[in-house]
Each structure stands twice: as structure tokens, then as C-alpha cells.
N, C-alpha and C. Protein backbone atom coordinates (compact mmCIF):
# COMPACT_ATOMS: atom_id res chain seq x y z
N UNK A 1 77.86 80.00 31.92
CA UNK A 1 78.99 80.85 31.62
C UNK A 1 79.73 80.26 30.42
N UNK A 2 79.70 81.47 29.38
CA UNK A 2 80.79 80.33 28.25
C UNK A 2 82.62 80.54 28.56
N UNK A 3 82.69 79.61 27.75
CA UNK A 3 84.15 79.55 28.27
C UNK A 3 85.10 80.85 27.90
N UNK A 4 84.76 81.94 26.83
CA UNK A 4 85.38 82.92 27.11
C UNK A 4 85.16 83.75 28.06
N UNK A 5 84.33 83.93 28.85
CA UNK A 5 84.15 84.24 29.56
C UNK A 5 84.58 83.63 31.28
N UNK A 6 84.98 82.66 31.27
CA UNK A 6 85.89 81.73 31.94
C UNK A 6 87.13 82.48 31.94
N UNK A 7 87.53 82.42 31.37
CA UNK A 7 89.43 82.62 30.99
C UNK A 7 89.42 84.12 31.33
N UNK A 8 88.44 84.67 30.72
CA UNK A 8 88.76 86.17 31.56
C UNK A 8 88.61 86.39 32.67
N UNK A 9 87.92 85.67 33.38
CA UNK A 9 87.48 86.01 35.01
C UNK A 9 88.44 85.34 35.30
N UNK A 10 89.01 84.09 35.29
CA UNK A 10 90.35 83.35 35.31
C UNK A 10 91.66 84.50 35.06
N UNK A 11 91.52 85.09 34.21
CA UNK A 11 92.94 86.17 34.13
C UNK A 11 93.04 87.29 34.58
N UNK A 12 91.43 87.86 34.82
CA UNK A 12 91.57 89.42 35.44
C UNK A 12 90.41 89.49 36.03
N UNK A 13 90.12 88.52 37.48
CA UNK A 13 89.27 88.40 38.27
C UNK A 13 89.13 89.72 38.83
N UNK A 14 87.86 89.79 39.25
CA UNK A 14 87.25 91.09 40.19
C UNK A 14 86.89 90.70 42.03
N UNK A 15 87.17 91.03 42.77
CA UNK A 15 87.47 90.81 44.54
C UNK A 15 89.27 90.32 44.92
N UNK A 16 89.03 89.31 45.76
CA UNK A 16 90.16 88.87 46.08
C UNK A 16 90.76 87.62 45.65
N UNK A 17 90.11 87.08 44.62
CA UNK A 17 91.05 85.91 43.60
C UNK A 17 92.17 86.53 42.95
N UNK A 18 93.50 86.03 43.13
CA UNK A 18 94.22 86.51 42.47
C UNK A 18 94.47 85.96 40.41
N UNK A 19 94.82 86.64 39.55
CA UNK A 19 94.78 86.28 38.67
C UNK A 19 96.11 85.38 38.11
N UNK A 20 95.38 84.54 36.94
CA UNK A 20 96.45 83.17 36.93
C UNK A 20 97.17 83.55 35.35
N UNK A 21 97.69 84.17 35.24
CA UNK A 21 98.46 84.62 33.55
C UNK A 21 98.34 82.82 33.02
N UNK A 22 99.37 83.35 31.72
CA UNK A 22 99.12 81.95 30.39
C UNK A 22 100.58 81.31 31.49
N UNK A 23 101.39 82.09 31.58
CA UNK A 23 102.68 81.41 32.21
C UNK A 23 102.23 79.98 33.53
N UNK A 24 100.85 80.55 33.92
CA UNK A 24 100.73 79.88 35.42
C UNK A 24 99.67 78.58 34.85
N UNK A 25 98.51 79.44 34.13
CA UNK A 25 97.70 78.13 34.07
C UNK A 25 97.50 78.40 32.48
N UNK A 26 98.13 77.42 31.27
CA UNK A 26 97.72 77.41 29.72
C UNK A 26 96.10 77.19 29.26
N UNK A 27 95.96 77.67 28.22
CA UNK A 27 94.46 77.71 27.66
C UNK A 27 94.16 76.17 27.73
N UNK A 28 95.17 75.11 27.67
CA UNK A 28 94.53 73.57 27.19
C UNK A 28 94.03 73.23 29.05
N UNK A 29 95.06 73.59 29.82
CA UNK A 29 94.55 73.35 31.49
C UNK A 29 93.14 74.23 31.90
N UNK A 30 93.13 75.27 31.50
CA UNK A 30 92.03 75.68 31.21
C UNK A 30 90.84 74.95 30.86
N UNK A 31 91.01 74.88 29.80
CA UNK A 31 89.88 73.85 28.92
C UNK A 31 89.75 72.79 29.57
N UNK A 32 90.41 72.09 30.19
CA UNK A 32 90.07 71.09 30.80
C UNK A 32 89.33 70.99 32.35
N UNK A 33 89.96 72.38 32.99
CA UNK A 33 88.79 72.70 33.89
C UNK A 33 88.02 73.25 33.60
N UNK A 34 87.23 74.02 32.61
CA UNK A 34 86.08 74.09 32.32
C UNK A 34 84.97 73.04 31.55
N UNK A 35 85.54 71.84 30.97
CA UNK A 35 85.09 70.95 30.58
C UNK A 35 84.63 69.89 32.11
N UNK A 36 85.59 69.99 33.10
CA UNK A 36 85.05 69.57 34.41
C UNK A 36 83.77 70.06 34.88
N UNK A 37 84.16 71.56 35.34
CA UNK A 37 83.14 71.99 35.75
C UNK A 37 81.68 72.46 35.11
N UNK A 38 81.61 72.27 33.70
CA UNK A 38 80.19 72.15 33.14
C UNK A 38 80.16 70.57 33.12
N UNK A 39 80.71 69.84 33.55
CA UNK A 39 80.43 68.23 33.31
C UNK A 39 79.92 68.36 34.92
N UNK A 40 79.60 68.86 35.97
CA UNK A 40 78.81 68.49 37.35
C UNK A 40 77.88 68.62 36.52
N UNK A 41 77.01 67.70 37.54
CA UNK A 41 75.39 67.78 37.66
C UNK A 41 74.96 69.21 38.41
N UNK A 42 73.84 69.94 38.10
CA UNK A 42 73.14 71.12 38.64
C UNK A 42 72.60 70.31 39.99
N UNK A 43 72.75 71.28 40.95
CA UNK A 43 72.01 70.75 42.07
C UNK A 43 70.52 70.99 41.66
N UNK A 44 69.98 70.10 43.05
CA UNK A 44 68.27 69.64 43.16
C UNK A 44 67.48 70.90 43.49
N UNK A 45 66.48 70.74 42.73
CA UNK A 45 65.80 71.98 43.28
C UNK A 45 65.51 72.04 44.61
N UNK A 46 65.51 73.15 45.47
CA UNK A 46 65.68 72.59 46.43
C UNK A 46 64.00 72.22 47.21
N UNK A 47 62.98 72.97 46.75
CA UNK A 47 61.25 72.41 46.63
C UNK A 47 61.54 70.70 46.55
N UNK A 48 62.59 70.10 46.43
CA UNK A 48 62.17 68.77 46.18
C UNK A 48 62.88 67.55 47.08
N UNK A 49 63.44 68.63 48.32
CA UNK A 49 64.12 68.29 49.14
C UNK A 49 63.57 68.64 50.26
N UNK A 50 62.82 67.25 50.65
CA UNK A 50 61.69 67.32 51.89
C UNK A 50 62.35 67.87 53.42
N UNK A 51 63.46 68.11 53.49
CA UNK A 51 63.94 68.77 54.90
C UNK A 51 64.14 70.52 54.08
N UNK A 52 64.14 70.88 53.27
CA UNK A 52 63.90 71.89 53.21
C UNK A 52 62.25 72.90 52.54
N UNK A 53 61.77 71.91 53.08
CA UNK A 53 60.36 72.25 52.16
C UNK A 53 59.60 72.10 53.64
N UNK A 54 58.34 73.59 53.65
CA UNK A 54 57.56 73.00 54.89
C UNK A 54 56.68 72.28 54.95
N UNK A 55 56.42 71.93 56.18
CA UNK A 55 55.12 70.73 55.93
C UNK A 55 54.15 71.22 55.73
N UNK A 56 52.91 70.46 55.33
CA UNK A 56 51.60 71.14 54.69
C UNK A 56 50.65 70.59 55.98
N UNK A 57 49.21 71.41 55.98
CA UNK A 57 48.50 71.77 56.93
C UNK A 57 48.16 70.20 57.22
N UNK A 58 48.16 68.82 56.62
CA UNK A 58 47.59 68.02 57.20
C UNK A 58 49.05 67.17 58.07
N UNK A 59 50.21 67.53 57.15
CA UNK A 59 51.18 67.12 58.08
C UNK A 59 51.31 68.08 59.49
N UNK A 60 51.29 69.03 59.59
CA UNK A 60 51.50 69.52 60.71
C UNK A 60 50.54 68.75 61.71
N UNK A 61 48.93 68.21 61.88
CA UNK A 61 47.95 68.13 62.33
C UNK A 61 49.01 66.78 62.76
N UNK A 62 49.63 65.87 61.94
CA UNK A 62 50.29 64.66 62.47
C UNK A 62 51.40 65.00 63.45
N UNK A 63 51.73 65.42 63.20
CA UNK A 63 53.12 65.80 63.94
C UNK A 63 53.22 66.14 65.29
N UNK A 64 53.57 64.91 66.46
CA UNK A 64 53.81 65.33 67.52
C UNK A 64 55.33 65.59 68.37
N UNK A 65 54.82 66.46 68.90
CA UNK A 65 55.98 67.15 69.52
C UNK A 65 56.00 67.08 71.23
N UNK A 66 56.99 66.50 71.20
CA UNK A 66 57.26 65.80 72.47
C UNK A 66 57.57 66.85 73.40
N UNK A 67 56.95 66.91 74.81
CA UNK A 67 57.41 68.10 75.81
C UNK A 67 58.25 67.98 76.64
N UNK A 68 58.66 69.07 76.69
CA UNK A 68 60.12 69.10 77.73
C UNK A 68 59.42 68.74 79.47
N UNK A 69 59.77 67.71 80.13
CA UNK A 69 59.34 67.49 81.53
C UNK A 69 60.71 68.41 82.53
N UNK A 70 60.32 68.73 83.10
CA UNK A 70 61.59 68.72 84.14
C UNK A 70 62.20 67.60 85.48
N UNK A 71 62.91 67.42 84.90
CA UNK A 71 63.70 66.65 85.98
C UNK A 71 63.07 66.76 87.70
N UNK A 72 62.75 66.09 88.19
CA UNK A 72 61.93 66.01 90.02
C UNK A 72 63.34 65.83 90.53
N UNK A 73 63.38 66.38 91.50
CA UNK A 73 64.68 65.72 92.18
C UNK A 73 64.34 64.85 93.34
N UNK A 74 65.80 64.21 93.34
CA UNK A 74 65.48 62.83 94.03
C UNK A 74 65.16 62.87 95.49
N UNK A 75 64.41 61.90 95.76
CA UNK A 75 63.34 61.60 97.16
C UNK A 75 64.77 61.51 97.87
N UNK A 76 64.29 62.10 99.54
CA UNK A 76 65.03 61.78 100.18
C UNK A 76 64.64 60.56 101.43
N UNK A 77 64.97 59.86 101.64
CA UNK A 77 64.61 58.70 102.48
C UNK A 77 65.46 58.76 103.90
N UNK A 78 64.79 58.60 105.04
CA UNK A 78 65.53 58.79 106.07
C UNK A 78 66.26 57.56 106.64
N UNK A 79 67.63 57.38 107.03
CA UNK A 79 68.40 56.37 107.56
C UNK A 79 67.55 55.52 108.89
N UNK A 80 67.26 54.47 108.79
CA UNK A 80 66.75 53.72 109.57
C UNK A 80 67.10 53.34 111.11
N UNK A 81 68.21 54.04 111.49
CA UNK A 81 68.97 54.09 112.69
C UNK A 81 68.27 55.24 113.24
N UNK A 82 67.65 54.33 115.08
CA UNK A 82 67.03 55.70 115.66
C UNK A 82 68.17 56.61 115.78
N UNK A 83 69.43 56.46 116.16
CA UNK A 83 70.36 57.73 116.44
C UNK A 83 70.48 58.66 115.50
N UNK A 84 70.39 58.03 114.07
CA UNK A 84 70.97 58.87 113.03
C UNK A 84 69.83 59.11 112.46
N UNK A 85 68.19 59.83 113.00
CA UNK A 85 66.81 59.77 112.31
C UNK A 85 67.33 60.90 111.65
N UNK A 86 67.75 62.15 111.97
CA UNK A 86 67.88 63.43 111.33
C UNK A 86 68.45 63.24 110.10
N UNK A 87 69.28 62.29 109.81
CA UNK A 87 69.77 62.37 108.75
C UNK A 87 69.19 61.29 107.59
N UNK A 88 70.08 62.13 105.94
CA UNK A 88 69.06 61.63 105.51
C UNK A 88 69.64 60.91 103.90
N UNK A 89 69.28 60.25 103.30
CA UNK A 89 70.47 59.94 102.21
C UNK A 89 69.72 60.36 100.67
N UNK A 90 70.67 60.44 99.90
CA UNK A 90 69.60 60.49 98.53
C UNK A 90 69.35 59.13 97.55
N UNK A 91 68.71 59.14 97.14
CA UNK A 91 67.97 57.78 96.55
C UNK A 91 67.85 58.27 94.91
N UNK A 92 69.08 58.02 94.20
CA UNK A 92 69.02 58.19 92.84
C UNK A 92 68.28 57.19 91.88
N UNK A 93 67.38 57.08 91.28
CA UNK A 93 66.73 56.51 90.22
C UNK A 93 66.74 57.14 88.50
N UNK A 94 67.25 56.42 88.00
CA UNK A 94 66.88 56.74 86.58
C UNK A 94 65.74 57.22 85.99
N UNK A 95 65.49 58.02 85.15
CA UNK A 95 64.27 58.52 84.41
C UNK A 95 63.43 57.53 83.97
């Protein structure tokens, strides 16, 4: 974008930017944000940014994918007291 073309979209923007007259923002403040913003770097292509690029047929062949198990629920073990055989406790263990 050249910079006249800056200052006009800057003074009589099109959507919902409101426009900034000479009173609000001068041609030299101007110039100096447009000297900013052509001074960024262009972003990366993005082909060269391996989380956005897919994998190719021999990477996929590597790639394992771990399966979802379901959770067993926990054993129940019976209380060792003949009175209390019916009953029964749960026996939590970690994965």
C-alpha cells in the first residue's frame, strides 16, 4: 500500500473505523506510522511452518497414535469378617 493511499483510508475509511481528520492525527504522525508499519517483517509462508503443513505419506506410516482404553472399574474385595461376608469395600488403584 503506498502511503497516499494510507492517509486516505486513514481520513475517509470504508466499514466501521472511524476517520482521524489533520486536527486529530498530522501528516508527520502519519508518516511515522506508516514508516512503522512497512518497517515489520512479512510473515512466514505459512508451507514452511511444519504444524501447519500436512504430513507426507512416509510420515504418516511413522506416526503412532495412541488409543483411548477405558477406565475398568475398581475390583471389589470382600471384608474378611465372617459376620460382615456380604459386604464389600472398594479397592482403588492407580492406572
Amino acid at each position: 500500500m503506498k502511503f497516499t493511499a494510507f492517509v486516505r483510508y486513514i481520513r475517509q475509511p470504508s466499514g466501521q473505523m472511524p476517520p482521524y481528520s489533520s486536527k486529530i492525527t498530522s501528516e508527520t504522525e502519519l508518516a511515522d506510522i506508516y514508516a512503522f508499519l512497512v518497517s515489520l517483517p512479512h510473515p512466514a509462508d505459512p508451507k514452511t511452518i511444519p504444524l501447519l503443513t500436512p504430513p507426507s505419506a512416509s510420515e504418516k506410516k511413522t506416526m503412532k497414535v495412541k488409543a483411548y482404553r477405558r477406565p475398568q472399574p475398581a475390583p471389589q474385595i470382600p471384608i474378611s469378617s465372617p459376620r460382615d461376608s456380604h459386604l464389600t469395600r472398594d479397592v482403588y488403584t492407580r492406572p
